[in-house]
Protein backbone atom coordinates (compact mmCIF):
# COMPACT_ATOMS: atom_id res chain seq x y z
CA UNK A 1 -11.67 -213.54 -100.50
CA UNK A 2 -12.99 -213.90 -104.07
CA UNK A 3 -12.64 -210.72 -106.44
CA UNK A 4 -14.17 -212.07 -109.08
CA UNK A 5 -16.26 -209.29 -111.05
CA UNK A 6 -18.85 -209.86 -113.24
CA UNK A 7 -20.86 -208.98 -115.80
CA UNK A 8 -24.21 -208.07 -113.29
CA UNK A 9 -21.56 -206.04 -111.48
CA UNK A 10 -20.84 -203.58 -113.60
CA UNK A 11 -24.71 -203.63 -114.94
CA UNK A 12 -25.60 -202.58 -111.14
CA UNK A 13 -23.34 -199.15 -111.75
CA UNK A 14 -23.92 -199.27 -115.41
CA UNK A 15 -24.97 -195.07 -115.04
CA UNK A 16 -22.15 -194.10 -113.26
CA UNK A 17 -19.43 -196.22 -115.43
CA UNK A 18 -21.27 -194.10 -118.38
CA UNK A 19 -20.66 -191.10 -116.45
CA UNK A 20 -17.36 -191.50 -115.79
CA UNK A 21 -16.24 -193.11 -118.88
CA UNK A 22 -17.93 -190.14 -121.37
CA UNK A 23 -16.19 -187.44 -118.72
CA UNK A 24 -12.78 -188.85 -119.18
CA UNK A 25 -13.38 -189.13 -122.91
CA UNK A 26 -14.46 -185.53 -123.05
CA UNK A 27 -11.75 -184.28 -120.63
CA UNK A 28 -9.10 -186.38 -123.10
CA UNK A 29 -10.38 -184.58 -125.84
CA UNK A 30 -10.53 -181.27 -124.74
CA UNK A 31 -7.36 -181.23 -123.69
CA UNK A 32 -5.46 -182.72 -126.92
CA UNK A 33 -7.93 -180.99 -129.51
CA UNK A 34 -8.89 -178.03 -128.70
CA UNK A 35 -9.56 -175.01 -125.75
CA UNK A 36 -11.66 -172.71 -127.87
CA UNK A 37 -15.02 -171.61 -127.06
CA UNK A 38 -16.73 -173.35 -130.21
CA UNK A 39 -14.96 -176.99 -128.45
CA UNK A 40 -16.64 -176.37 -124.73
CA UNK A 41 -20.12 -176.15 -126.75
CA UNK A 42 -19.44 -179.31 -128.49
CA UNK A 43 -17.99 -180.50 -124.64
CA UNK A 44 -21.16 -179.46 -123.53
CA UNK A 45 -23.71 -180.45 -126.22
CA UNK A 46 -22.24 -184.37 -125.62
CA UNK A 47 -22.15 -184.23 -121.77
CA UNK A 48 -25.88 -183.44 -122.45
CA UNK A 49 -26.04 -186.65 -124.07
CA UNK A 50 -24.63 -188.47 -121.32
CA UNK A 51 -26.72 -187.26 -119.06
CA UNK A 52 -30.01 -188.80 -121.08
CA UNK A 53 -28.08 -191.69 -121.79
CA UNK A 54 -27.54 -192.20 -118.15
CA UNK A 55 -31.31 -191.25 -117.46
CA UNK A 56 -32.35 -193.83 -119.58
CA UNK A 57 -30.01 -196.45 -118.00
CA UNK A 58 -31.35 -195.55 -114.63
CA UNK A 59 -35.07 -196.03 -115.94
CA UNK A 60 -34.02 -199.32 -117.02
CA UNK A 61 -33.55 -200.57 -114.12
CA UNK A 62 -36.11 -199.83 -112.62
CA UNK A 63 -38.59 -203.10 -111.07
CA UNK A 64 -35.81 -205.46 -111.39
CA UNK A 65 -35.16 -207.16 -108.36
CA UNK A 66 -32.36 -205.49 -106.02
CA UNK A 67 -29.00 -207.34 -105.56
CA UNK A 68 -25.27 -206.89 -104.05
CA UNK A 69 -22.37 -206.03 -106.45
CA UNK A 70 -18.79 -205.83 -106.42
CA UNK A 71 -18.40 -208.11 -103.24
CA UNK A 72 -20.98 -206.00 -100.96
CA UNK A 73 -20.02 -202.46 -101.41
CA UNK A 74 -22.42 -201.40 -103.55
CA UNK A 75 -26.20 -202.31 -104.16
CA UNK A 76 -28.78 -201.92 -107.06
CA UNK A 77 -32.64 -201.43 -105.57
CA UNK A 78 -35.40 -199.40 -106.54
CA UNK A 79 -34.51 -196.75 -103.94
CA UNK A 80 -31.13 -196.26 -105.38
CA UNK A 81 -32.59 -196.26 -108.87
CA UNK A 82 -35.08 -194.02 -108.04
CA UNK A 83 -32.70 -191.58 -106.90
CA UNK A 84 -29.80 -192.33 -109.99
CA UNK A 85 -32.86 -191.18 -112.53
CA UNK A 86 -33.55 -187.93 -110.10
CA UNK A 87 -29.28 -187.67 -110.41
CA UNK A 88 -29.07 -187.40 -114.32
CA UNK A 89 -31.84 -185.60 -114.59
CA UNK A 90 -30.77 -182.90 -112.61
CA UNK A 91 -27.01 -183.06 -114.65
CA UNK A 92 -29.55 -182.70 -117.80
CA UNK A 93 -30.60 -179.63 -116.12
CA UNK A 94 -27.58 -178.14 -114.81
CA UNK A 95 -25.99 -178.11 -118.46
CA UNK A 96 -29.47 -176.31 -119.75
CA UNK A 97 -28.96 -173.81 -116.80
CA UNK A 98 -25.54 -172.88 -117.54
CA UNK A 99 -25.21 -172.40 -121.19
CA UNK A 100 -26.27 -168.80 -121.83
CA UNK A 101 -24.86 -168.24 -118.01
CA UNK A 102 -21.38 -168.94 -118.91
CA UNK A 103 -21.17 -167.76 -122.29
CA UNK A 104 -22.30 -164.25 -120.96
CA UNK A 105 -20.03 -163.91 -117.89
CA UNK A 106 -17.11 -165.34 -120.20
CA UNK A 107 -16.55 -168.59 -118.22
CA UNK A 108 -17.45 -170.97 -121.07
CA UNK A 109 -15.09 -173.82 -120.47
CA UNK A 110 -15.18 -177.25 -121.46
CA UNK A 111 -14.03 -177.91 -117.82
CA UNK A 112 -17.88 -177.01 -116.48
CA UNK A 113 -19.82 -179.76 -117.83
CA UNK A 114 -16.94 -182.78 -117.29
CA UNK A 115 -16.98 -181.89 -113.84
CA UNK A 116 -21.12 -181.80 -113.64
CA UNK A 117 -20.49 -185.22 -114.87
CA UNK A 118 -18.10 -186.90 -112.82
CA UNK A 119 -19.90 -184.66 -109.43
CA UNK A 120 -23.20 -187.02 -110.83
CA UNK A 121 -21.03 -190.37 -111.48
CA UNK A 122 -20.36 -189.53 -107.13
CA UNK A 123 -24.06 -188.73 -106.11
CA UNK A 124 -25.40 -191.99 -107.98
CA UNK A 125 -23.12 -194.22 -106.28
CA UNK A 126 -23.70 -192.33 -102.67
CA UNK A 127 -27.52 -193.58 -103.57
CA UNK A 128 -25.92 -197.17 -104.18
CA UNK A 129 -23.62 -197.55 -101.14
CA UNK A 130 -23.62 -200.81 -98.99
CA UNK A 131 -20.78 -199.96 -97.06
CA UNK A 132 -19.53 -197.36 -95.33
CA UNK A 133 -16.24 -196.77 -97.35
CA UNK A 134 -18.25 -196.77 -100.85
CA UNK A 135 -19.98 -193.12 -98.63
CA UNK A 136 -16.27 -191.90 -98.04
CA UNK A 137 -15.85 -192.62 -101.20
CA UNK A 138 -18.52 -191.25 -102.95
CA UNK A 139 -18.67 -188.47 -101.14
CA UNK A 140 -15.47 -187.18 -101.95
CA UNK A 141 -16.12 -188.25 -105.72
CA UNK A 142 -18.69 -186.13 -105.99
CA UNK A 143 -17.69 -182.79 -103.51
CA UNK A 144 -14.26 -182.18 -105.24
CA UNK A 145 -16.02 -181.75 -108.66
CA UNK A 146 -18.17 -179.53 -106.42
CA UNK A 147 -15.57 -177.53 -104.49
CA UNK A 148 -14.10 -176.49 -108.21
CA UNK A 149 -17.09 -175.91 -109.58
CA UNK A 150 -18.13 -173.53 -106.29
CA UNK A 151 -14.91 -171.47 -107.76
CA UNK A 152 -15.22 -171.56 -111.39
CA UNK A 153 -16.14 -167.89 -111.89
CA UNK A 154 -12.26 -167.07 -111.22
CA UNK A 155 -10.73 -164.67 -110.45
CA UNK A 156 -13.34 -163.21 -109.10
CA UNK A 157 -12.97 -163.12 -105.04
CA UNK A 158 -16.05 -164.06 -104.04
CA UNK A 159 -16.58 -166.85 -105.91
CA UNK A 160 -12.96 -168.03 -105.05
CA UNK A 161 -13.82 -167.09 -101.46
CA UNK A 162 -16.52 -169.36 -101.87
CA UNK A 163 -14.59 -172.14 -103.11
CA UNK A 164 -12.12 -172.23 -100.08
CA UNK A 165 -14.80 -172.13 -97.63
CA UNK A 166 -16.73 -175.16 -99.00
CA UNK A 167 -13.55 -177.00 -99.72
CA UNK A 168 -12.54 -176.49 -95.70
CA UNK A 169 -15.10 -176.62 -94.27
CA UNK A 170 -16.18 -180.00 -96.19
CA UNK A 171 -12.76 -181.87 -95.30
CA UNK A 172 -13.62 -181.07 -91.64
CA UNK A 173 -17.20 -182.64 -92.33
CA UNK A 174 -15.35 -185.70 -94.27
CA UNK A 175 -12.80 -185.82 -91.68
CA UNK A 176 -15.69 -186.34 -88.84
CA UNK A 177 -17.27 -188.62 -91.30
CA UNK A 178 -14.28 -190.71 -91.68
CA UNK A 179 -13.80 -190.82 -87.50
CA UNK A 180 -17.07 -191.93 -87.53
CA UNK A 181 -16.70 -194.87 -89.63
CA UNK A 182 -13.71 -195.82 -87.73
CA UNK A 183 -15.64 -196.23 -84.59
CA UNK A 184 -18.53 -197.90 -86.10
CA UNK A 185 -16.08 -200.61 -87.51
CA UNK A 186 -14.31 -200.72 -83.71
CA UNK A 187 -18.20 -201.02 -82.74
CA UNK A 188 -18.91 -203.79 -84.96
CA UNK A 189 -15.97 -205.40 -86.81
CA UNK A 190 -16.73 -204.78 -90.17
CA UNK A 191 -17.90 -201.72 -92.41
CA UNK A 192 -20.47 -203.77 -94.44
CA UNK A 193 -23.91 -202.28 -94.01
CA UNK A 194 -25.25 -206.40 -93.75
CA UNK A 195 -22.70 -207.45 -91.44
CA UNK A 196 -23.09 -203.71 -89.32
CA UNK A 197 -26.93 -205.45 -88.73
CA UNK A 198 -26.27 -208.64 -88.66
CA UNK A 199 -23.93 -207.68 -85.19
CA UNK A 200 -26.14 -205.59 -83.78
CA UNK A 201 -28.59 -208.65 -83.76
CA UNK A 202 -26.55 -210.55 -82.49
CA UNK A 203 -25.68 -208.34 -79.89
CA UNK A 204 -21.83 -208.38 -80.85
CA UNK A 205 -21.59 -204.71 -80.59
CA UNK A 206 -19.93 -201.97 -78.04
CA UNK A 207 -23.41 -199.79 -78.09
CA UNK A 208 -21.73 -196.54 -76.46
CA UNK A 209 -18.81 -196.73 -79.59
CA UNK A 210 -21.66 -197.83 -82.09
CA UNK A 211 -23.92 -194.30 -81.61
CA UNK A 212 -20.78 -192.11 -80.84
CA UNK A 213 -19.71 -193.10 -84.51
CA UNK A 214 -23.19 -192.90 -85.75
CA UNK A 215 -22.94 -189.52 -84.37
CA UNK A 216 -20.27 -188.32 -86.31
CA UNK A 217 -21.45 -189.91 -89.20
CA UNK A 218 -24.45 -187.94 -88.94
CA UNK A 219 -22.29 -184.69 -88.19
CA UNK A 220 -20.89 -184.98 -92.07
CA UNK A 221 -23.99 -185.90 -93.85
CA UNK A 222 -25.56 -182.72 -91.52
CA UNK A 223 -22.85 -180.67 -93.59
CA UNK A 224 -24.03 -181.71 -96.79
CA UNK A 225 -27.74 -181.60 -96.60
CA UNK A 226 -27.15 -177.99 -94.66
CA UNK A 227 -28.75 -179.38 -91.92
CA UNK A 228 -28.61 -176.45 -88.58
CA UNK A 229 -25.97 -176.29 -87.04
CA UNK A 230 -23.79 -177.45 -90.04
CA UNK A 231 -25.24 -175.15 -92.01
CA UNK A 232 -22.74 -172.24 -91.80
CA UNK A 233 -21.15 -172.53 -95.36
CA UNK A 234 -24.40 -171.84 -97.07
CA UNK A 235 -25.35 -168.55 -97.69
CA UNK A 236 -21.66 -167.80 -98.28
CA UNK A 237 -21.29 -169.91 -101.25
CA UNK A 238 -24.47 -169.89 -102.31
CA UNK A 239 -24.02 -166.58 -102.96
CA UNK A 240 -20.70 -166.63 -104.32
CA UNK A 241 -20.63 -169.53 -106.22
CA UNK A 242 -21.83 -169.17 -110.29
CA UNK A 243 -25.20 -169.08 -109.99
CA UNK A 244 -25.75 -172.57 -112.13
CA UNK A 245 -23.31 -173.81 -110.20
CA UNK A 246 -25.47 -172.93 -106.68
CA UNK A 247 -28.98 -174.03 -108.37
CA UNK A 248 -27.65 -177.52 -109.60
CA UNK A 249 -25.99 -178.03 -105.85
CA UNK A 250 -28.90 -176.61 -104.19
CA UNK A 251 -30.75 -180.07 -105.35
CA UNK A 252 -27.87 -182.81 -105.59
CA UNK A 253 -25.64 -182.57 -102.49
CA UNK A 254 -28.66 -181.86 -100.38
CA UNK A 255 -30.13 -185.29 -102.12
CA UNK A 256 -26.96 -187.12 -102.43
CA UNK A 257 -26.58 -186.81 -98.37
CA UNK A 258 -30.22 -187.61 -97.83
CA UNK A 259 -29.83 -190.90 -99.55
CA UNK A 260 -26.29 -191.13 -97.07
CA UNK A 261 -28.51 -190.37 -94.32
CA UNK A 262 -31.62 -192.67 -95.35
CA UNK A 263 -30.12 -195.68 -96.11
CA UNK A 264 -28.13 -195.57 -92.84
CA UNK A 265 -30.38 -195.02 -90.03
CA UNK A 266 -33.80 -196.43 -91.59
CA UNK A 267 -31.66 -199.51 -92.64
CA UNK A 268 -28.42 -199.58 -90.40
CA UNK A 269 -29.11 -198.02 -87.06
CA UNK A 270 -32.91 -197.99 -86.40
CA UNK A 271 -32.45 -200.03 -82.42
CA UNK A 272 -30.38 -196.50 -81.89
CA UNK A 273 -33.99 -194.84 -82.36
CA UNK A 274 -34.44 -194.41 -79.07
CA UNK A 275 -31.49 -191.96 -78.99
CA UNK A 276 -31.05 -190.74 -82.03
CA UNK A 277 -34.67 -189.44 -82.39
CA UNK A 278 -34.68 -186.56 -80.43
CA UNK A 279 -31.41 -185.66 -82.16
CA UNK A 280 -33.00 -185.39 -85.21
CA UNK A 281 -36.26 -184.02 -83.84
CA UNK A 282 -33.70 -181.14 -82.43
CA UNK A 283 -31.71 -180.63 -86.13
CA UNK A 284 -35.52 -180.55 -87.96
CA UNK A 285 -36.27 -178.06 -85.93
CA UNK A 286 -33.44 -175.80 -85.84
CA UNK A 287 -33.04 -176.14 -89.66
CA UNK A 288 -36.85 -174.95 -90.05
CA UNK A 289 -36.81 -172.51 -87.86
CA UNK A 290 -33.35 -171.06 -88.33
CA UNK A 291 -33.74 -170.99 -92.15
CA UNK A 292 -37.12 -169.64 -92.31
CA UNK A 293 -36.43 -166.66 -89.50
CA UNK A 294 -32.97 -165.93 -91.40
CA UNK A 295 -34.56 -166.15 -94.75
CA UNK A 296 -36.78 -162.75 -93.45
CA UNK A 297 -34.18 -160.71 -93.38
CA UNK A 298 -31.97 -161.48 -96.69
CA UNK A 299 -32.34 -158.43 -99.49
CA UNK A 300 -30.34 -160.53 -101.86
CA UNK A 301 -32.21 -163.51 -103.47
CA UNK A 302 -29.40 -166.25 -103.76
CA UNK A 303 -28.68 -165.75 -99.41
CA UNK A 304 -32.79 -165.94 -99.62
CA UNK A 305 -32.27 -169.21 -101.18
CA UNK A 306 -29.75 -170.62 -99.16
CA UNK A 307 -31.67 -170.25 -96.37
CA UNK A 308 -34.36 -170.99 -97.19
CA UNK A 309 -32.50 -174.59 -98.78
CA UNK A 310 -31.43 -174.72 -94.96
CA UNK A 311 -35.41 -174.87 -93.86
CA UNK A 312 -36.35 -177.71 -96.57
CA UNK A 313 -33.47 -179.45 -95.26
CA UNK A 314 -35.32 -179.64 -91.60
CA UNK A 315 -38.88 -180.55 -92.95
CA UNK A 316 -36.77 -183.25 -94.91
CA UNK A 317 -35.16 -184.44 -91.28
CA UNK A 318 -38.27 -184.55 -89.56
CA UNK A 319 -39.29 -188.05 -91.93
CA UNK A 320 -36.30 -189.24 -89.92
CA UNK A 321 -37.69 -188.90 -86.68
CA UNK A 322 -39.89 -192.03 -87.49
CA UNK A 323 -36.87 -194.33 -88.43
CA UNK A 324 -36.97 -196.06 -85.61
CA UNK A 325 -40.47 -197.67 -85.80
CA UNK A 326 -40.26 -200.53 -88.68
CA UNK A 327 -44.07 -199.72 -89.54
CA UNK A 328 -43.70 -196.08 -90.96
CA UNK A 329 -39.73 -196.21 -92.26
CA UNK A 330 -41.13 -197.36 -95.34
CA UNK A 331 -43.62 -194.26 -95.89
CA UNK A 332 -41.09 -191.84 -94.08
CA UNK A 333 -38.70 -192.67 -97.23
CA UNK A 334 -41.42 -192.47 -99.52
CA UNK A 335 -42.20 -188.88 -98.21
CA UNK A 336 -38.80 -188.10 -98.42
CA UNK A 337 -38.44 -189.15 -101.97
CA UNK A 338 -41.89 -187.65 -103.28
CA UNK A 339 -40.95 -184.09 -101.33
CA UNK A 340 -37.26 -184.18 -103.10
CA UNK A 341 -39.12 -184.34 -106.29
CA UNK A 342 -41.27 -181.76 -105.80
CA UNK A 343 -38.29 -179.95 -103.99
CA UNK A 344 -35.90 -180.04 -106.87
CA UNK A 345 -38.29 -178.73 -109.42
CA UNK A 346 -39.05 -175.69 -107.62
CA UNK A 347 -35.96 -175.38 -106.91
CA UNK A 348 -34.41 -175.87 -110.40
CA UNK A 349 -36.80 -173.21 -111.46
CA UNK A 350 -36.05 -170.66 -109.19
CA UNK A 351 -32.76 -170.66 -109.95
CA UNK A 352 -33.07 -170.78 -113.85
CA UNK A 353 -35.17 -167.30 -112.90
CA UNK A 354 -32.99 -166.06 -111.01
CA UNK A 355 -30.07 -166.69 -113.79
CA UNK A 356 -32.14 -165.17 -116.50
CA UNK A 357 -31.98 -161.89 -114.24
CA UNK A 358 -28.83 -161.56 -113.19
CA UNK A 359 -26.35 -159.21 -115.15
CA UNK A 360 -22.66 -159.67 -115.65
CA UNK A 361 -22.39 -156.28 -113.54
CA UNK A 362 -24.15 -158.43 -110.38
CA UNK A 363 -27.14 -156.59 -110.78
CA UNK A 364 -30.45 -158.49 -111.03
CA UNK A 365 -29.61 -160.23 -107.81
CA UNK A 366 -31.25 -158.01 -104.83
CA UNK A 367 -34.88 -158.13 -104.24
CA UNK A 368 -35.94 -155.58 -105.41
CA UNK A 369 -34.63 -155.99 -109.06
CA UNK A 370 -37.40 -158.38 -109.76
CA UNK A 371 -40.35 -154.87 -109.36
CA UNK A 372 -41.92 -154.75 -112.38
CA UNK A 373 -41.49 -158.38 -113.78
CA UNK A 374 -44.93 -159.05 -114.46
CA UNK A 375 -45.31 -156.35 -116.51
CA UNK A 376 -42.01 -156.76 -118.63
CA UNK A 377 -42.36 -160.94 -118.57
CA UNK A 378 -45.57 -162.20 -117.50
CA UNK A 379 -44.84 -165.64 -117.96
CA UNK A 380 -41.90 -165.64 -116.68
CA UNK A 381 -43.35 -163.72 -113.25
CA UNK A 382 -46.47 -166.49 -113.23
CA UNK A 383 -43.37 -169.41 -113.21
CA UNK A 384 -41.36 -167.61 -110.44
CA UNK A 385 -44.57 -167.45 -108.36
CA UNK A 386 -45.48 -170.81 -108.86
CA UNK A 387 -41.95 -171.45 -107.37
CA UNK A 388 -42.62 -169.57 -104.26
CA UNK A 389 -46.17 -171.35 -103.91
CA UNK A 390 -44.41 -174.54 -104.02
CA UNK A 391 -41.68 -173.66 -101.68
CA UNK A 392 -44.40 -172.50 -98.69
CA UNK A 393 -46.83 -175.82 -99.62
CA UNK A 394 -49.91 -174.12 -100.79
CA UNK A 395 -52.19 -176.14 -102.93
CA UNK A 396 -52.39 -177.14 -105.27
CA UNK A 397 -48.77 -177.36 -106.02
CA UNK A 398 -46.67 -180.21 -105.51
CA UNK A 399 -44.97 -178.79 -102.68
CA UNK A 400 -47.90 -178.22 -100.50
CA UNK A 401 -48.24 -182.53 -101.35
CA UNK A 402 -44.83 -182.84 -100.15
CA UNK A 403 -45.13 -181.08 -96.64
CA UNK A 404 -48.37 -183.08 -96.75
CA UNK A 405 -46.95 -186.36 -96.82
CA UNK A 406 -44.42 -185.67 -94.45
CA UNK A 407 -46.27 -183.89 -91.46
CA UNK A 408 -48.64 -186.95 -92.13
CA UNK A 409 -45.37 -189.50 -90.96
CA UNK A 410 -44.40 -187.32 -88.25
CA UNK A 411 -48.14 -187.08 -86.99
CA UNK A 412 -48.44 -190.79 -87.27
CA UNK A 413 -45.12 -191.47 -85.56
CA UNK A 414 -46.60 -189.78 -82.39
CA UNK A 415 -44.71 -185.85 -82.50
CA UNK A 416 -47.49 -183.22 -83.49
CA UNK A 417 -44.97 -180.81 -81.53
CA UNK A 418 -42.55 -181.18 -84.74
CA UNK A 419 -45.46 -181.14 -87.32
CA UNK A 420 -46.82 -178.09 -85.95
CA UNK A 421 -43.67 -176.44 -85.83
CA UNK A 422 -43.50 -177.22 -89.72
CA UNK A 423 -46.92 -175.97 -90.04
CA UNK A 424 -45.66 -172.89 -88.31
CA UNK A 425 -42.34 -172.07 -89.65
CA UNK A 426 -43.81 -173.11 -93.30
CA UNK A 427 -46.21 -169.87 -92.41
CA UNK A 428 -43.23 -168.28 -91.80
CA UNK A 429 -42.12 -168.74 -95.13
CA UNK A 430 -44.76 -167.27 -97.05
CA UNK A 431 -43.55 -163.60 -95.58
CA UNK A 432 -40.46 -164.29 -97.64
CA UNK A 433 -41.59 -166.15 -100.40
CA UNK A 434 -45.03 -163.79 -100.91
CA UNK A 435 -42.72 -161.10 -100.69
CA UNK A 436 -41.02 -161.88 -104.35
CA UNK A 437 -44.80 -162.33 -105.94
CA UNK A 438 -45.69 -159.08 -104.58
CA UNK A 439 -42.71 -157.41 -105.65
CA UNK A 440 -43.61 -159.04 -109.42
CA UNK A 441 -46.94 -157.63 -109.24
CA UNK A 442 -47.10 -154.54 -107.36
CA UNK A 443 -43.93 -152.44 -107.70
CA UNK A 444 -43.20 -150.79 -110.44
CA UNK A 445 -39.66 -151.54 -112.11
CA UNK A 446 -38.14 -152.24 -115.41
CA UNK A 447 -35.52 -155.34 -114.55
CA UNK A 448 -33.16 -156.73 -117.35
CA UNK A 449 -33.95 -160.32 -118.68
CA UNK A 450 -32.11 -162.43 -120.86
CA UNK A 451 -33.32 -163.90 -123.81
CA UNK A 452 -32.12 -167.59 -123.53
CA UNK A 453 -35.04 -170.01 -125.09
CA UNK A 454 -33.70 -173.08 -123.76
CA UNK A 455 -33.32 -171.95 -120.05
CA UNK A 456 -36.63 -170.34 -120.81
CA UNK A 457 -38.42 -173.35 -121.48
CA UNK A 458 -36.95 -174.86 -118.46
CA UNK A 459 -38.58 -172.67 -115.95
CA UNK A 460 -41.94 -172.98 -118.04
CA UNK A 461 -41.91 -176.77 -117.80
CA UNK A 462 -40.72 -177.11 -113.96
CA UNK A 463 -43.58 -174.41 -113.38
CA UNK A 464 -46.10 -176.77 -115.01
CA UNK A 465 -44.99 -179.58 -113.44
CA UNK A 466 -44.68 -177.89 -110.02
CA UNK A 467 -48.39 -176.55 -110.23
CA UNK A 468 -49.60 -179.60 -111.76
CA UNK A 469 -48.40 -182.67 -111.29
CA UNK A 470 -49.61 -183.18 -107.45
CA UNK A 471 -53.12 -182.82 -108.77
CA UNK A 472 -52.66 -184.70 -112.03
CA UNK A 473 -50.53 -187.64 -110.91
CA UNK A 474 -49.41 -186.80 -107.40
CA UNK A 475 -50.78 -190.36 -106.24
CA UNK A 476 -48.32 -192.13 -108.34
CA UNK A 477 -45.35 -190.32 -108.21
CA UNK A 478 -45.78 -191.66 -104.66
CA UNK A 479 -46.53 -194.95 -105.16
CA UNK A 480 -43.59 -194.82 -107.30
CA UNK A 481 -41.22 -193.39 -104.22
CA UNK A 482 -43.26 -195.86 -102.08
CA UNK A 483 -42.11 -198.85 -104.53
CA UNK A 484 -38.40 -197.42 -103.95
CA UNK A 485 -37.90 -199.92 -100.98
CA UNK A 486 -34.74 -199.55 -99.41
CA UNK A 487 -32.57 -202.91 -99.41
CA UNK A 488 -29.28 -204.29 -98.04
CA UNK A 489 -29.27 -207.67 -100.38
């Protein structure tokens, strides 16, 4: 075999080698010159950097035409690209979200934003993947990073209780992953995504060893999109984890496994349709309703939110119920790309308000700490409602666009049953979700915010944006995730 490398090779993963090259710079000089708190600012200031420099790499490339690098394992498309911008974005985010964080709960460490960066080097390349070691291999790039991140308020127990749990719990999920891979390549003879189709064509596969590896598969991308009933980890280190930490993972695993799960079956595995369908027709609807009944009872805002990430995660899987009919896979990735969008920038705003009430003491965190907020902060109440409209799809935010689109590929794909369970458990979620606005605007209360202009700013533009942008340019920000065609060469 040639192993030749060249120069459009290394352009196809040109925002992850800029990743991983400017964290191992950082990291190099961090630890020769300096542990002091004024170094992890400067550590984090150029990891910032990066992260736009990588943004603008990733916007670079989009429209060119898509192509196979580094002998088949990895490709460069629009879908990938699409998803590598969303990727350093959300790093750019995550470092705004923890600065005033950290600094206040004394964990301002240079370590924070050189893992953010190599965790994003692993979720662009898990967008990129054209075979199934590159997944194993992202996905492990990008979860360690994770794991330490999940315990980086040490020594405090819970968030070191969350760490453990995520870190076990994941090598079970990669250690069904990696099973599964083995039987696909028993199934097939190869673990190129191409070849995996190109044997299946030809009818050169064992079909009962092809789906029970598929199956597995599907059990450790479950774990990381916190797909029911892989969704146990959640609330637990959600809520233990530093809350930056939780708001930047609440978005990037959950997309990072989507575009696992996406390229896979839509591309890889749609003649299994026929019985993978109602498996995933089964997980959407657990995840909605699970997450959305659960949700209902949680006093403390960051459980809330991991539930409630557990009930997007279902109206995500219910675009994959129409992956095996070639007609609508292109607009069921589309709808999964638009409502990730509109998903992450609710979500990064949440969480931003959420940080900006919590206190070092852990107060700030329960429900009922946010009476009174639209009194204190009325702007910053109007955001966090916003947030909550978006989450439960009303109009005329961008989520209520997002559930749009997708109940519109599930209705088209012939399963109203699953769309009106959507409809239903999405009604669900404005008990929860209303509940927070009401407590903003009814209740009395005098909560603690922190001052934080940057962070500020943050929630203020994601709250425009979230209102906004579906009405403003909704229709293009899906033509552009409709121009994100998934590839294999």
């Amino acid at each position: 075999m040639d192993f030749n490398i060249s120069g459009q090779d290394f352009y196809a993963i040109l925002p992850e080698i800029v990743l991983t090259v400017w964290g191992s710079l950082l990291l190099l000089h961090y630890a020769f010159w300096g542990r002091h708190r004024q170094h992890a600012r400067q550590v984090t200031t150029w990891a910032g950097l990066g992260f736009a420099l990588a943004l603008l790499l990733a916007l670079a490339q989009l429209g060119r035409a898509p192509f196979l690098a580094f002998q088949g394992m990895v490709i460069a498309d629009a879908f990938a690209a699409f998803l590598v911008a969303l990727f350093a974005f959300s790093g750019l985010v995550g470092i705004l979200m923890a600065g005033a964080y950290l600094r206040e709960h004394g964990l301002e460490r240079a370590e924070y934003p050189i893992l953010l960066l190599f965790a994003v080097a692993g979720m662009m390349l898990m967008a990129r993947v054209a075979d199934l070691i590159m997944i194993f291999l992202a996905l492990e790039l990008f979860s360690i990073p994770l794991y330490v991140l999940a315990g980086f308020a040490r020594p405090q127990p819970r968030s070191e209780e969350a760490a453990l749990k995520y870190f076990l719990l994941g090598a079970f999920a990669a250690a069904f992953m990696l099973f599964g891979i083995a039987l696909v390549y028993g199934a097939t003879g190869s673990t190129a995504l191409p070849a995996i189709v190109e044997a299946v064509a030809a009818g050169q596969t064992d079909r009962l060893l092809l789906l029970a590896g598929s199956a597995l598969v599907l059990v450790g991308l479950g774990f990381k999109v916190a797909a029911v009933p892989f969704h146990m980890w959640t609330p637990d280190v959600y809520q233990g984890a530093p809350t930056p930490v939780t708001g930047f993972m609440a978005v990037t695993a959950k997309a990072a496994g989507f575009a696992a799960l996406l390229r896979l079956f839509v591309l890889v595995f749609p003649h299994l349709g026929e019985t993978l369908v109602p498996v995933f027709w089964a997980l959407a609807a657990l995840s909605m309703s699970l997450g959305n009944i659960v949700a209902i009872a949680q006093r403390n805002i960051k459980r809330m939110l991991a539930y409630s990430s557990i009930a997007h995660a279902g109206y995500m899987l219910m675009a994959l119920v129409a992956f095996g009919s070639g007609d609508l896979a292109p607009r069921a990735v589309a709808a999964v790309l638009f409502y990730l969008v509109a998903y992450a920038l609710a979500t990064f705003g949440a969480w931003s308000v959420v940080i900006l009430l919590e206190q070092r003491s852990g107060q700030g965190l329960n429900l009922d700490d946010y009476a009174g907020l639209a009194r204190r902060q009325p702007w910053l109440a109007a955001a966090m409602a916003v947030f909550m409209l978006s989450f439960t799809g009303v109009p005329p935010t961008l989520g209520f666009f997002g559930k749009f689109y997708l109940f519109q590929v599930v209705l088209q794909a012939g399963f109203p049953g699953l769309a009106l369970l959507g409809v239903l458990t999405s009604l669900v979620s404005a008990y929860y979700y209303l509940r927070v606005v009401m407590l903003m605007y009814m209740r009395p209360g005098e909560p603690a915010v922190r001052v934080a202009p940057a962070l500020r700013w943050t929630v203020y533009a994601a709250a425009l944006f979230s209102a906004f942008l579906g009405l403003v340019a909704g229709g293009a920000l899906f033509r552009w995730a409709a121009e994100a065609i998934l590839r294999l060469g």
